[in-house]
C-alpha atoms as a PDB file:
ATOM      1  CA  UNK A   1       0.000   0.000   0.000  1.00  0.00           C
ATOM      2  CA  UNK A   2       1.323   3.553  -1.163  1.00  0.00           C
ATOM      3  CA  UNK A   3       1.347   6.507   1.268  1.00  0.00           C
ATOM      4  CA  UNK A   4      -0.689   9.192  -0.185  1.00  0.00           C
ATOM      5  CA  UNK A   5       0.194  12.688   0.948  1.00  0.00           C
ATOM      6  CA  UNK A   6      -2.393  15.741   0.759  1.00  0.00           C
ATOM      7  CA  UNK A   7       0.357  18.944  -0.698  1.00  0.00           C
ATOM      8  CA  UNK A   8       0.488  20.879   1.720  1.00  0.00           C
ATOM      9  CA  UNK A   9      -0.282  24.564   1.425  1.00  0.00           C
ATOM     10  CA  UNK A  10       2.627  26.880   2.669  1.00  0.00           C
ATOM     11  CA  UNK A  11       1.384  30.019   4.630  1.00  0.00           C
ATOM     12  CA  UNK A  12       2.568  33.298   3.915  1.00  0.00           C
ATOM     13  CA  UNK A  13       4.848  34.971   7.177  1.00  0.00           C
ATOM     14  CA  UNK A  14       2.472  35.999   9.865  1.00  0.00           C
ATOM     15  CA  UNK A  15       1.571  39.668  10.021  1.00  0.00           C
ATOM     16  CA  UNK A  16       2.248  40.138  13.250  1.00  0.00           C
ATOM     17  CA  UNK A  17       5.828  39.367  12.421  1.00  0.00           C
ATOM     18  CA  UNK A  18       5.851  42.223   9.433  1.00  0.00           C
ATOM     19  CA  UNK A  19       6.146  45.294  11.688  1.00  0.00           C
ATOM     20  CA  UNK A  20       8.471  47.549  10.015  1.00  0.00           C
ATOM     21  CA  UNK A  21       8.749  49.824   6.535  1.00  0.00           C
ATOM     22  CA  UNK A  22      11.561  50.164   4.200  1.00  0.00           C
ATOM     23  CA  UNK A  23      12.473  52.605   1.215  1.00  0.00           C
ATOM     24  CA  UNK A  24      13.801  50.769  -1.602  1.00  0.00           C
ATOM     25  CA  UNK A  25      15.462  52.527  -4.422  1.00  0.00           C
ATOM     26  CA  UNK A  26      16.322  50.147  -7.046  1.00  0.00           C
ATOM     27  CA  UNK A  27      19.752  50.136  -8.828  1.00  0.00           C
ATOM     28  CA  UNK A  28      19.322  51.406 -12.346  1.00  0.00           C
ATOM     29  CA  UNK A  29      23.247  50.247 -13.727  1.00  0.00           C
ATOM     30  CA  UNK A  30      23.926  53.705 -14.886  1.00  0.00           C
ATOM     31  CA  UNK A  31      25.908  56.539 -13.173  1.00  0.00           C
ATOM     32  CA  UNK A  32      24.974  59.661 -11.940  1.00  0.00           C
ATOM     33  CA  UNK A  33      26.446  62.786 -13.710  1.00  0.00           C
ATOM     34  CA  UNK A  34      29.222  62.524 -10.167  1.00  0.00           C
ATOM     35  CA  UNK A  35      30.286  59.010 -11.046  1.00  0.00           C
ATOM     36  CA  UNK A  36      28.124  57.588  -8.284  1.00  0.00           C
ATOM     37  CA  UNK A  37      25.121  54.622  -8.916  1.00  0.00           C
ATOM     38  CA  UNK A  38      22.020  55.971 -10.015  1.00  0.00           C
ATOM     39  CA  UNK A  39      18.790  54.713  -8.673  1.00  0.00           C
ATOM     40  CA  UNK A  40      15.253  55.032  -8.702  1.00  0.00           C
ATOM     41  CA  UNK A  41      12.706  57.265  -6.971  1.00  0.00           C
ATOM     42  CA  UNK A  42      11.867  55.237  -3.578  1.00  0.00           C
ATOM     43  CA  UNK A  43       9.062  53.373  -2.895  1.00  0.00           C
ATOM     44  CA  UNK A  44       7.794  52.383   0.499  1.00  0.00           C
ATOM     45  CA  UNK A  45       7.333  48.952   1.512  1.00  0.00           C
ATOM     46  CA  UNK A  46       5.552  48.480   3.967  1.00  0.00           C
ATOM     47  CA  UNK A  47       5.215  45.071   6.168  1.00  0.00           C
ATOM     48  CA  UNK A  48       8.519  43.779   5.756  1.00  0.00           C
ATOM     49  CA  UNK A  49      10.666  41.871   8.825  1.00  0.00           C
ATOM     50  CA  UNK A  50      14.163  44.067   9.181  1.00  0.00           C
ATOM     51  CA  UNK A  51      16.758  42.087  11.286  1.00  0.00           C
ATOM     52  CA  UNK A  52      20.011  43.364  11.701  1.00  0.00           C
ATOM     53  CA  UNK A  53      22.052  41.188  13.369  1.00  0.00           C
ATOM     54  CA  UNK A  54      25.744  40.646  11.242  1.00  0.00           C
ATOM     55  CA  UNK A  55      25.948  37.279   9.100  1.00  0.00           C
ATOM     56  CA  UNK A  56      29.655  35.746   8.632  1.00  0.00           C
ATOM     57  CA  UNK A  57      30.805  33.376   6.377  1.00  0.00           C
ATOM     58  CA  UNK A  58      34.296  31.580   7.867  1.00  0.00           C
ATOM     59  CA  UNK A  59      36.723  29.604   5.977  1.00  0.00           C
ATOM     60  CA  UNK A  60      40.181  27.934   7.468  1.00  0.00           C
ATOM     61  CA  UNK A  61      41.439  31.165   7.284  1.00  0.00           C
ATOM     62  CA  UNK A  62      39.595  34.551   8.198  1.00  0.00           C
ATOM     63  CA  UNK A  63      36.370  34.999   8.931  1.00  0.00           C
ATOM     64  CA  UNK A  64      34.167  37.735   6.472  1.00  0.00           C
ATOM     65  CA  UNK A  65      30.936  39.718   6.974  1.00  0.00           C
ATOM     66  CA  UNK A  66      28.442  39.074   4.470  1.00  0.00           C
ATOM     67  CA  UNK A  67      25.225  41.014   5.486  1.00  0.00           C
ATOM     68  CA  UNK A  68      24.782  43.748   8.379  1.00  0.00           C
ATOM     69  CA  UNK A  69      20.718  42.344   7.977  1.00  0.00           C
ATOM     70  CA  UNK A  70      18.465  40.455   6.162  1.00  0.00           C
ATOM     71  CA  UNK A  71      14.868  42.118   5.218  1.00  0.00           C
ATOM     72  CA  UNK A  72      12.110  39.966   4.622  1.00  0.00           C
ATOM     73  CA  UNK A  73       9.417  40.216   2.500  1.00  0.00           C
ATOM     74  CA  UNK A  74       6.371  38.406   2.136  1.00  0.00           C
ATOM     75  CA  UNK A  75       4.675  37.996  -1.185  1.00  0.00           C
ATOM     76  CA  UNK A  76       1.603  37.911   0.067  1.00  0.00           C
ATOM     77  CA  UNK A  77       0.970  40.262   2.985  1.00  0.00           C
ATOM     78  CA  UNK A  78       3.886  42.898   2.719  1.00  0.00           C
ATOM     79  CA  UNK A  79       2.693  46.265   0.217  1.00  0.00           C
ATOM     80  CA  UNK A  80       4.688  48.193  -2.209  1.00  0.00           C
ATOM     81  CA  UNK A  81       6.600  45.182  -3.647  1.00  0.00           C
ATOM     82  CA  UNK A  82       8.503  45.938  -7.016  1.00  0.00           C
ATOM     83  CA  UNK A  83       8.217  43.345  -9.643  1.00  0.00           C
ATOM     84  CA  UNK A  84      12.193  42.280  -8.848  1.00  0.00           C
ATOM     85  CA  UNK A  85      14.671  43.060  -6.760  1.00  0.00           C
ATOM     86  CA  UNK A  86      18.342  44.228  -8.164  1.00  0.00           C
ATOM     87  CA  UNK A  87      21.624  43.813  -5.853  1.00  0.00           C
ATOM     88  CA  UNK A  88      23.173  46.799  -5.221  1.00  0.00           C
ATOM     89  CA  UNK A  89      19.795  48.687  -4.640  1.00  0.00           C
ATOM     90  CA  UNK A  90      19.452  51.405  -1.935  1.00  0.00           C
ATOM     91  CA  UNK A  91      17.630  49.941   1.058  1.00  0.00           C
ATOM     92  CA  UNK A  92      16.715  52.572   3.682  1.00  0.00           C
ATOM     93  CA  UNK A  93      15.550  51.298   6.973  1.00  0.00           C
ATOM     94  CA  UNK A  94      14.967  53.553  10.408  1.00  0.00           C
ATOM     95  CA  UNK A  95      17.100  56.902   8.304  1.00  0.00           C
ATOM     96  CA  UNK A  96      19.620  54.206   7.733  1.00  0.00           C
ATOM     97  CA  UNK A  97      21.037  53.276   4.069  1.00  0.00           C
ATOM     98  CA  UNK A  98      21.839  49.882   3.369  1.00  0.00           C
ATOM     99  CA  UNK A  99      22.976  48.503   0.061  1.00  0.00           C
ATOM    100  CA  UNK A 100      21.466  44.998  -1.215  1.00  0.00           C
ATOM    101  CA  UNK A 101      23.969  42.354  -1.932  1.00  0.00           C
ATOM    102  CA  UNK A 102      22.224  39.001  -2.155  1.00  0.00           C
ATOM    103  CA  UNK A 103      17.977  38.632  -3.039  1.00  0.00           C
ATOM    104  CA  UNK A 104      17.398  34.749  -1.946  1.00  0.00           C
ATOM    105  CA  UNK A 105      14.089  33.968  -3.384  1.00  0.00           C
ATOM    106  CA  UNK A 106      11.987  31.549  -0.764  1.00  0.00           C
ATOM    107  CA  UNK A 107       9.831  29.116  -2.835  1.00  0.00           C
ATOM    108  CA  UNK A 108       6.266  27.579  -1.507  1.00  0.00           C
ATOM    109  CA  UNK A 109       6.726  23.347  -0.796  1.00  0.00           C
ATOM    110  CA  UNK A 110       3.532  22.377  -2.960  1.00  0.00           C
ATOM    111  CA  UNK A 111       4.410  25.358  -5.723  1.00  0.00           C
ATOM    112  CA  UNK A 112       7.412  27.109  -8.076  1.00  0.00           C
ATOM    113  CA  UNK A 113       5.712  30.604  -6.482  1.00  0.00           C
ATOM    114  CA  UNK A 114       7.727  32.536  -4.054  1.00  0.00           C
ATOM    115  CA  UNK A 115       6.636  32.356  -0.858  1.00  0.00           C
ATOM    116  CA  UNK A 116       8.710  35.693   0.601  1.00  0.00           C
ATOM    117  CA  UNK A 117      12.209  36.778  -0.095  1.00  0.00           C
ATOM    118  CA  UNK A 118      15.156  37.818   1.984  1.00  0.00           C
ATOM    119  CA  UNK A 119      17.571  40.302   1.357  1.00  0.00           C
ATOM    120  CA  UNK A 120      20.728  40.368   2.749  1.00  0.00           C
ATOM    121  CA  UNK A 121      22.313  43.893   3.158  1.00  0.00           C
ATOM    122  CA  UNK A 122      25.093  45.839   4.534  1.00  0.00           C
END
């Protein structure tokens, strides 16, 4: 006799988790007219998870910061979402600016949909 398993349906993060707004200002690939990265107007998003606490990555031989915070975002209950996320966007969080270095799409189990994302920034 063959298990049969019901797919499960993943929830989207719970809302009482998504207390916090960000600014995002997404990184165009041009230059400004100084040299510096030019980005586009912000846009608030609102219901996102900011937690900045400082991810390493060791090897046998030093030991390297990769992310001051991650940011998540639900794609279901946070607002203001863009259509994609580009590293080395402008991230402000609490009239701090954070650039985006890694976007780690987080899939559903029973789908290919993303479930949230997290953004790793420094």
């Amino acid at each position: 006799m063959k298990l049969q398993k019901k797919p499960s349906k993943t929830p989207p993060l719970p809302s009482s988790w998504l207390i916090h707004s960000v600014i995002y200002e997404g990184y165009t690939g041009d230059k400004d007219s100084w040299g510096n990265p030019a980005y586009e107007p912000g846009k608030i998003i609102a219901h996102v998870r900011v937690d900045l606490n400082t991810v390493f990555s060791r090897d046998s031989t030093q030991k390297q910061v990769v992310a001051d915070g991650i940011i998540f975002i639900d794609s279901t209950n946070s607002e203001g979402t863009p259509d994609k996320f580009v590293e080395e966007s402008r991230i402000t969080f609490d009239g701090k600016e954070y650039t985006l270095k890694k976007v780690i799409p987080c899939y559903k189990v029973e789908s290919n949909e993303i479930r949230h994302w997290e953004l790793e920034v420094i």
